[in-house]
N, C-alpha and C. Protein backbone atom coordinates (compact mmCIF):
# COMPACT_ATOMS: atom_id res chain seq x y z
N UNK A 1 -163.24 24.04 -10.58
CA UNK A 1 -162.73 24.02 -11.93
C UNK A 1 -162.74 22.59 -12.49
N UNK A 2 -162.16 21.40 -11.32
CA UNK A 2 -162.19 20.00 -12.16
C UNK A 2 -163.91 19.72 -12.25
N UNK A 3 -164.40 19.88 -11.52
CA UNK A 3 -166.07 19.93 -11.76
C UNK A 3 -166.69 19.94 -12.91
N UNK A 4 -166.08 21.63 -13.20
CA UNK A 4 -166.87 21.65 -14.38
C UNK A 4 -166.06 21.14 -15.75
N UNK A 5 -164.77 21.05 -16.01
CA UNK A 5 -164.38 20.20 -16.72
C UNK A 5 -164.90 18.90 -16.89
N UNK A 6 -164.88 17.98 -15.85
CA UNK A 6 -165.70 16.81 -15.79
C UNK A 6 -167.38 16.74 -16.42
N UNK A 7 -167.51 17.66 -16.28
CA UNK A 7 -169.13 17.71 -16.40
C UNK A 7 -169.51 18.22 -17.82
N UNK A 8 -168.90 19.26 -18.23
CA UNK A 8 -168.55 19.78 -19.94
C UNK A 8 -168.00 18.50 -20.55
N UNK A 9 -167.27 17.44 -20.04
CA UNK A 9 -166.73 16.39 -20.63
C UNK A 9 -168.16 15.66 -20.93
N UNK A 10 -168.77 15.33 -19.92
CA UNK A 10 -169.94 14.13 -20.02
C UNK A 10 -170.87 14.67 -20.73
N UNK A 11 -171.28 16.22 -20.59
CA UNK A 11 -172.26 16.47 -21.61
C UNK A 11 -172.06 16.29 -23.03
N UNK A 12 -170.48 16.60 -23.32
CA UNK A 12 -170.25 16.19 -24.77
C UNK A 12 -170.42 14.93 -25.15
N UNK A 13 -169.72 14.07 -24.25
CA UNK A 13 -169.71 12.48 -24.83
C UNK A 13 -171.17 11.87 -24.99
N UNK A 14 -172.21 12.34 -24.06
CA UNK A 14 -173.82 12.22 -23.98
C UNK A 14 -174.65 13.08 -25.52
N UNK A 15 -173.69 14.01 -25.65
CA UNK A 15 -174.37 14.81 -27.54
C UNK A 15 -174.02 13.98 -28.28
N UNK A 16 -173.01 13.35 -28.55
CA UNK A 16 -172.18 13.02 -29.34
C UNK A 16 -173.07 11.46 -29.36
N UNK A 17 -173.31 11.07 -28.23
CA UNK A 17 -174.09 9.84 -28.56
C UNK A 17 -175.49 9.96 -28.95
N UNK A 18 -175.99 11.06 -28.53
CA UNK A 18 -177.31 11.19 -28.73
C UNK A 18 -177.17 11.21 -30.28
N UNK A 19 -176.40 12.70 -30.59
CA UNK A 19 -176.76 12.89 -32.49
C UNK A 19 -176.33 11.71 -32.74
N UNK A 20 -175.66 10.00 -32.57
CA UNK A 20 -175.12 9.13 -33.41
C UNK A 20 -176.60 8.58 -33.02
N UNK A 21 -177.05 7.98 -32.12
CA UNK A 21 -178.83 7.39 -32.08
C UNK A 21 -179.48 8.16 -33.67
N UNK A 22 -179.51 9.59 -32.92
CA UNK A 22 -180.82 9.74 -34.29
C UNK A 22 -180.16 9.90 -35.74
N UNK A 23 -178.65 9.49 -36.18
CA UNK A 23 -178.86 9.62 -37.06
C UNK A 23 -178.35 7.87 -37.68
N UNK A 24 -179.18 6.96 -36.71
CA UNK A 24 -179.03 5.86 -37.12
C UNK A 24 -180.47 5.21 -37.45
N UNK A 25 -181.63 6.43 -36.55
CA UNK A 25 -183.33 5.95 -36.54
C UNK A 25 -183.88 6.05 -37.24
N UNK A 26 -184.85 5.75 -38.47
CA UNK A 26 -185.31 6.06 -39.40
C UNK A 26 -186.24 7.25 -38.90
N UNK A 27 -186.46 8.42 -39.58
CA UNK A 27 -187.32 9.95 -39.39
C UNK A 27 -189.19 8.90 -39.98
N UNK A 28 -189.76 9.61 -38.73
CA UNK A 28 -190.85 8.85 -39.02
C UNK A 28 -191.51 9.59 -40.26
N UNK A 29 -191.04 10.39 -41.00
CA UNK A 29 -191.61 10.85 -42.36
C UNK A 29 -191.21 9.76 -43.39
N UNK A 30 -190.64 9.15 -43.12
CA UNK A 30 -189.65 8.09 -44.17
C UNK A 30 -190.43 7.17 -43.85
N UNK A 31 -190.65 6.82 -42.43
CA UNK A 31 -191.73 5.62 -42.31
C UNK A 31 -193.28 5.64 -42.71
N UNK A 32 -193.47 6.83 -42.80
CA UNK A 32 -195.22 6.84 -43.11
C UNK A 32 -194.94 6.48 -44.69
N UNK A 33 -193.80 7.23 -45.43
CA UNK A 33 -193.67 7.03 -46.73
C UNK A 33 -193.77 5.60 -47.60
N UNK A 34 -192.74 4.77 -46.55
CA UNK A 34 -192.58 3.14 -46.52
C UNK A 34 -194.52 2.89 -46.26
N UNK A 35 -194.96 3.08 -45.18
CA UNK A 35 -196.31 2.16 -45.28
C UNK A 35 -197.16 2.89 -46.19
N UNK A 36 -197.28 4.20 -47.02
CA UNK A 36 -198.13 4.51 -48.20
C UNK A 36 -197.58 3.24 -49.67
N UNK A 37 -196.19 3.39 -49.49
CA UNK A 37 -196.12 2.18 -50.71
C UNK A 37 -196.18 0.99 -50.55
N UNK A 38 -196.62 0.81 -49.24
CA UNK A 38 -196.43 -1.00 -48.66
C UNK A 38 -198.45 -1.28 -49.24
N UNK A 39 -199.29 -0.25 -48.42
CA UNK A 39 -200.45 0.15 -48.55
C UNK A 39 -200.80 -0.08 -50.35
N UNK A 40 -200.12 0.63 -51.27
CA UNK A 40 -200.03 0.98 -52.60
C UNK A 40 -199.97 -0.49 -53.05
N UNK A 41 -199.43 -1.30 -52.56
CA UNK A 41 -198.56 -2.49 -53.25
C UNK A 41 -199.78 -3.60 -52.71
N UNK A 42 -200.48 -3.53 -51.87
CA UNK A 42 -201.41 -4.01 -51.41
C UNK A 42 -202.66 -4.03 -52.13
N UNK A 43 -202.99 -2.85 -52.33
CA UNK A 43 -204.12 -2.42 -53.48
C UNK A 43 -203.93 -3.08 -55.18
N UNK A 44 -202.36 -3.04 -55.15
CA UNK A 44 -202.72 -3.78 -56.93
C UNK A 44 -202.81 -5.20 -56.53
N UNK A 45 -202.71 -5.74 -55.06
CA UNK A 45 -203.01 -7.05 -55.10
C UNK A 45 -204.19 -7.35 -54.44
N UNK A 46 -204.94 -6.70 -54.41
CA UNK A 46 -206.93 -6.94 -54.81
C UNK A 46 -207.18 -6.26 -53.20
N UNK A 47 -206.63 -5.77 -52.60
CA UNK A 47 -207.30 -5.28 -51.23
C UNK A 47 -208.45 -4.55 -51.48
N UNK A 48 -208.60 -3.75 -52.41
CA UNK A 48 -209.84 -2.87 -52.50
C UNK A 48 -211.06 -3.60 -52.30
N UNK A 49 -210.72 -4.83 -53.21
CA UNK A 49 -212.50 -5.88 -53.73
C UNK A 49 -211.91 -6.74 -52.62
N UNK A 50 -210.85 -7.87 -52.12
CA UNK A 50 -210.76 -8.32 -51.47
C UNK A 50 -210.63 -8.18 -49.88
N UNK A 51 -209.97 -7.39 -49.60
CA UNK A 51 -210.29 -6.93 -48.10
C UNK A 51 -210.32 -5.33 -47.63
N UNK A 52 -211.24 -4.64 -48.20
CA UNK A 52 -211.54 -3.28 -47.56
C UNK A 52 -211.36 -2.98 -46.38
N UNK A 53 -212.19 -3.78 -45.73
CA UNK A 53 -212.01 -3.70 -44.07
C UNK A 53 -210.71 -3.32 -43.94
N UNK A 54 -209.54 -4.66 -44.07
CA UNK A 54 -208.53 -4.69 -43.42
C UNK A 54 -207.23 -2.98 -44.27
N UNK A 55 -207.68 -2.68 -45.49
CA UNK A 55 -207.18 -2.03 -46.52
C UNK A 55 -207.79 -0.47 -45.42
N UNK A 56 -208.92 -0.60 -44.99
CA UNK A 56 -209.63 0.67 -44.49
C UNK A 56 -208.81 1.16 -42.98
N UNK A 57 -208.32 0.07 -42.53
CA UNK A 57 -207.99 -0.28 -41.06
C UNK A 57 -206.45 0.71 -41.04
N UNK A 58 -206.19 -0.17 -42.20
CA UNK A 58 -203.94 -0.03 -42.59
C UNK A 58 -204.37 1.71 -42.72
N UNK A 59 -205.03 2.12 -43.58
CA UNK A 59 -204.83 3.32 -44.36
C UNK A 59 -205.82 4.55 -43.61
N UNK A 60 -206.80 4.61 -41.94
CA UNK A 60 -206.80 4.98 -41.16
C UNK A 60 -205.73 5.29 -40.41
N UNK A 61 -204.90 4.42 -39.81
CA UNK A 61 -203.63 4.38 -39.06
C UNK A 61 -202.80 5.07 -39.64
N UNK A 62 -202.25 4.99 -40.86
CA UNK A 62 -201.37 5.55 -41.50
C UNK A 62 -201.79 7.08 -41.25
N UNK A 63 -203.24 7.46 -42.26
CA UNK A 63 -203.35 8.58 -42.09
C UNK A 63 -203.43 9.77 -40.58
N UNK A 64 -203.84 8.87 -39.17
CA UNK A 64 -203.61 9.09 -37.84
C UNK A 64 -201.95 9.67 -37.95
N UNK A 65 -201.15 8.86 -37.98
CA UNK A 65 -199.74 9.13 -37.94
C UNK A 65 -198.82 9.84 -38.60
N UNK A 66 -199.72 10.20 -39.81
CA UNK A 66 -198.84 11.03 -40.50
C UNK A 66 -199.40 12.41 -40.34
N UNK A 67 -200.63 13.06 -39.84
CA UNK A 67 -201.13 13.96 -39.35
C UNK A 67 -200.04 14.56 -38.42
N UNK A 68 -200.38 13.34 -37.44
CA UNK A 68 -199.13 13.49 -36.08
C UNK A 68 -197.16 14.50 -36.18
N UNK A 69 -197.24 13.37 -37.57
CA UNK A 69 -195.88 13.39 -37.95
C UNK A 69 -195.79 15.06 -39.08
N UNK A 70 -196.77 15.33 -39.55
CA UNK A 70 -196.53 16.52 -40.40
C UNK A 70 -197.00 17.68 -39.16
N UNK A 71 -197.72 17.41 -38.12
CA UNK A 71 -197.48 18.78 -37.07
C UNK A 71 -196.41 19.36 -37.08
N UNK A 72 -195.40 18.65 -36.53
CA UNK A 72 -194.41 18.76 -36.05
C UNK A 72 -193.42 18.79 -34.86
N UNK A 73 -194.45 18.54 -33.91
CA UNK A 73 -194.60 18.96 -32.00
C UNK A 73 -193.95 17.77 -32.09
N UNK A 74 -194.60 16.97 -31.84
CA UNK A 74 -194.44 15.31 -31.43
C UNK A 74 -193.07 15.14 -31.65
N UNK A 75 -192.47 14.57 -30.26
CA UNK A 75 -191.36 13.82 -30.35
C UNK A 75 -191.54 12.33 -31.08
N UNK A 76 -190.28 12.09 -31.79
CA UNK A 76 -189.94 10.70 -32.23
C UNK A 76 -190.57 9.53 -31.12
N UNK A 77 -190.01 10.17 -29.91
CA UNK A 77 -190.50 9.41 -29.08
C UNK A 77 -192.40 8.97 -28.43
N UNK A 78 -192.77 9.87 -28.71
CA UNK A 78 -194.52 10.19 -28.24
C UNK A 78 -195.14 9.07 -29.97
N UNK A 79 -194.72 9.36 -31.10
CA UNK A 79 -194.72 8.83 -31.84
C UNK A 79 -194.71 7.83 -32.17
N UNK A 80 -194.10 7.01 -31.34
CA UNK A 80 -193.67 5.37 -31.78
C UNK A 80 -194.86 4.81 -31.51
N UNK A 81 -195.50 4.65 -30.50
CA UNK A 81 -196.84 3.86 -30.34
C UNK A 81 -197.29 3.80 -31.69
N UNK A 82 -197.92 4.91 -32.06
CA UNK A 82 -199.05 5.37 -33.48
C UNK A 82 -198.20 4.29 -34.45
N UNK A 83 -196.88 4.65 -34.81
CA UNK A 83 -196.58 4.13 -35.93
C UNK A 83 -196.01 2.77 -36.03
N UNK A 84 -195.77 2.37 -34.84
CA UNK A 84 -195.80 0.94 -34.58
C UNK A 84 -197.27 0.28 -35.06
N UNK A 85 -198.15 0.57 -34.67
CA UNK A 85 -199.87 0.03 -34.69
C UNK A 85 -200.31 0.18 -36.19
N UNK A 86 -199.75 1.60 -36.81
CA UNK A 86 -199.75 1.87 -38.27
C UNK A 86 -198.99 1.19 -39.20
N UNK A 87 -197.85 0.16 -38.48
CA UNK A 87 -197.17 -0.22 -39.25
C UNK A 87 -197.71 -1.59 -39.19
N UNK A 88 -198.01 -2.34 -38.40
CA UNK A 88 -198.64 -3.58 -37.87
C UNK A 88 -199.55 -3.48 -38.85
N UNK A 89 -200.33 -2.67 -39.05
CA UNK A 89 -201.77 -3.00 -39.73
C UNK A 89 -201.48 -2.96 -41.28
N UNK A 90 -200.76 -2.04 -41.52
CA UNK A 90 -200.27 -2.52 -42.98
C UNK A 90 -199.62 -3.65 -43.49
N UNK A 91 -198.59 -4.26 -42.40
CA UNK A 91 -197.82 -5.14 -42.48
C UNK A 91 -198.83 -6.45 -42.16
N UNK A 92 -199.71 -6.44 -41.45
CA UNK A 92 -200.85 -7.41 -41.81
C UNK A 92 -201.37 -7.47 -43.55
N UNK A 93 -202.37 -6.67 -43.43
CA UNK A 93 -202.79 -6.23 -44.70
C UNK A 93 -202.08 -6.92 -45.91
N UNK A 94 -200.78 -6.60 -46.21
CA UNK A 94 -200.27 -6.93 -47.15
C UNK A 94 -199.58 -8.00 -47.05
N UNK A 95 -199.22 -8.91 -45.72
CA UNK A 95 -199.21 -10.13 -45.65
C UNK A 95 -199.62 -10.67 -46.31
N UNK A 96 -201.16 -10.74 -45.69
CA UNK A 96 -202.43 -11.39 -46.33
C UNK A 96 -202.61 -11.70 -48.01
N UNK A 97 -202.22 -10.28 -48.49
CA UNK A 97 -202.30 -10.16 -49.77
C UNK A 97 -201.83 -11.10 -50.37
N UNK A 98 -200.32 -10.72 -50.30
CA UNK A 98 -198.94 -11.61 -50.63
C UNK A 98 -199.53 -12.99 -50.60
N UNK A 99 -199.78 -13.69 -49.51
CA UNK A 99 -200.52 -15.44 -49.18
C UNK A 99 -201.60 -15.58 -50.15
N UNK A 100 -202.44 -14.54 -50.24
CA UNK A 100 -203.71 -14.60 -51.40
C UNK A 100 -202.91 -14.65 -52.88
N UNK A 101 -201.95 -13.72 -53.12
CA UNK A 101 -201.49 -13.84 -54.13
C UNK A 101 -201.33 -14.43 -55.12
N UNK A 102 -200.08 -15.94 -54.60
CA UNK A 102 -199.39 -16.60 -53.96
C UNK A 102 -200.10 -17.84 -54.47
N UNK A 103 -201.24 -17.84 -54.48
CA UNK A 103 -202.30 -19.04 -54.41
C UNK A 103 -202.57 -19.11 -55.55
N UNK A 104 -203.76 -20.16 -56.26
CA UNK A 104 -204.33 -20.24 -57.87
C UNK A 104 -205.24 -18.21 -57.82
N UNK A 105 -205.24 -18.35 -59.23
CA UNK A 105 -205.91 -17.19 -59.29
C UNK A 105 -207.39 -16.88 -59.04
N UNK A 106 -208.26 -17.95 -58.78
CA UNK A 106 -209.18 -17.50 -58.42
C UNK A 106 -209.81 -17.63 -57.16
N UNK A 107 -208.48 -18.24 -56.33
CA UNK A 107 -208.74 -18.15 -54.57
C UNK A 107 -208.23 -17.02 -54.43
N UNK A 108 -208.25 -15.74 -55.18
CA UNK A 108 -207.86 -14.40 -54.57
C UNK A 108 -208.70 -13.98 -53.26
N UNK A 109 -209.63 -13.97 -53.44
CA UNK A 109 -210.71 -13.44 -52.44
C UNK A 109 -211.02 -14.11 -51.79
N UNK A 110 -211.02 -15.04 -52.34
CA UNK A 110 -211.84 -16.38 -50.75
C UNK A 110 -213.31 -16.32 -51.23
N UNK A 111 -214.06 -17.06 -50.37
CA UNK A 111 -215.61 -17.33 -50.59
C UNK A 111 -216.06 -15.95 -50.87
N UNK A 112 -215.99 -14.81 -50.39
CA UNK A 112 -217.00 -14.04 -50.29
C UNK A 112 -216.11 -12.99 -51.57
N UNK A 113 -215.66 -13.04 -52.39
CA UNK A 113 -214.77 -12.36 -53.35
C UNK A 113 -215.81 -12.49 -54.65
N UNK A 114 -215.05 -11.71 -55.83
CA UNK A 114 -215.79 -11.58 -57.24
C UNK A 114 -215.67 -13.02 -57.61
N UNK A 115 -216.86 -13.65 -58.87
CA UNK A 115 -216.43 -14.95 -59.65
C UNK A 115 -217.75 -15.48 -59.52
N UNK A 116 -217.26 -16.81 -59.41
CA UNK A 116 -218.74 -17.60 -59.43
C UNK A 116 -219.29 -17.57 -58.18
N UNK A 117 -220.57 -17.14 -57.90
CA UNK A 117 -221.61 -17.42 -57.14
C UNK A 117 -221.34 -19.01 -56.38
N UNK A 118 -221.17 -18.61 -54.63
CA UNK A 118 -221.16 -20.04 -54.16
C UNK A 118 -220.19 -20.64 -54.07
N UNK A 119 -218.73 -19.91 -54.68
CA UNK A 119 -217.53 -20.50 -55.01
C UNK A 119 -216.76 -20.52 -53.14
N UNK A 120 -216.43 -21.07 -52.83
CA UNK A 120 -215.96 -21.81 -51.89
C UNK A 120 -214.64 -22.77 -51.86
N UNK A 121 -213.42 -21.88 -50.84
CA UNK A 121 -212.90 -22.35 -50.64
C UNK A 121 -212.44 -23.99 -50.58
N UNK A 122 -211.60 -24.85 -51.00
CA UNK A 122 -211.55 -25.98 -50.26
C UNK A 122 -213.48 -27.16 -51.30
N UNK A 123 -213.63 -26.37 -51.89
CA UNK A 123 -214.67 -27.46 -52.37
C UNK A 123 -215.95 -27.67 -51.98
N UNK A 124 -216.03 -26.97 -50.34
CA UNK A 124 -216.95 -27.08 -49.95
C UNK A 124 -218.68 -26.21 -50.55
């Protein structure tokens, strides 16, 4: 009898912590949401003409993870890899942007960007 009292005790105090974890974790539907507008916010700052590649890279990943995440199977946990790597690459991405931004307006792109022919960083 003290057994299972003891043991009905720990399973509760172990729920009780568990539901307080997940309802402190962000739901990775909320996170794919966050990197579509991080992605979004990236694009009005020239990723399309300025870095495709890296714009193609963010918005692969994303779309990998949110596949994942609209199944439904996948634990939170099996999950984290993908959207860690999905989040990295956006959070690059729009780094970049931001620093390009940031700068005179027609070092948006760097050498190989729209403008004058030959235009080069730095003068060279």
């Amino acid at each position: 009898m003290r057994k299972s009292i003891v043991l009905s005790t720990a399973v509760l105090f172990l729920g009780a912590g568990c539901a307080a974890m997940s309802t402190t974790a962000v739901a990775p539907s909320v996170r794919t949401g966050m990197m579509a507008s991080r992605i979004t916010e990236a694009e009005h700052l020239g990723a399309k003409i300025c870095a495709p590649q890296a714009l193609a890279k963010a918005k692969i990943a994303l779309e990998h993870v949110a596949h994942e995440v609209e199944e439904g199977y996948y634990h939170a946990y099996w999950l984290e890899p993908d959207l860690a790597k999905a989040e990295m690459a956006v959070e690059e991405l729009l780094a970049e942007r931001k620093a390009a931004a940031s700068r005179s307006p027609q070092l948006l792109c760097g050498a190989d960007g729209p403008g004058e022919p030959g235009l080069r960083l730095g003068g060279y």
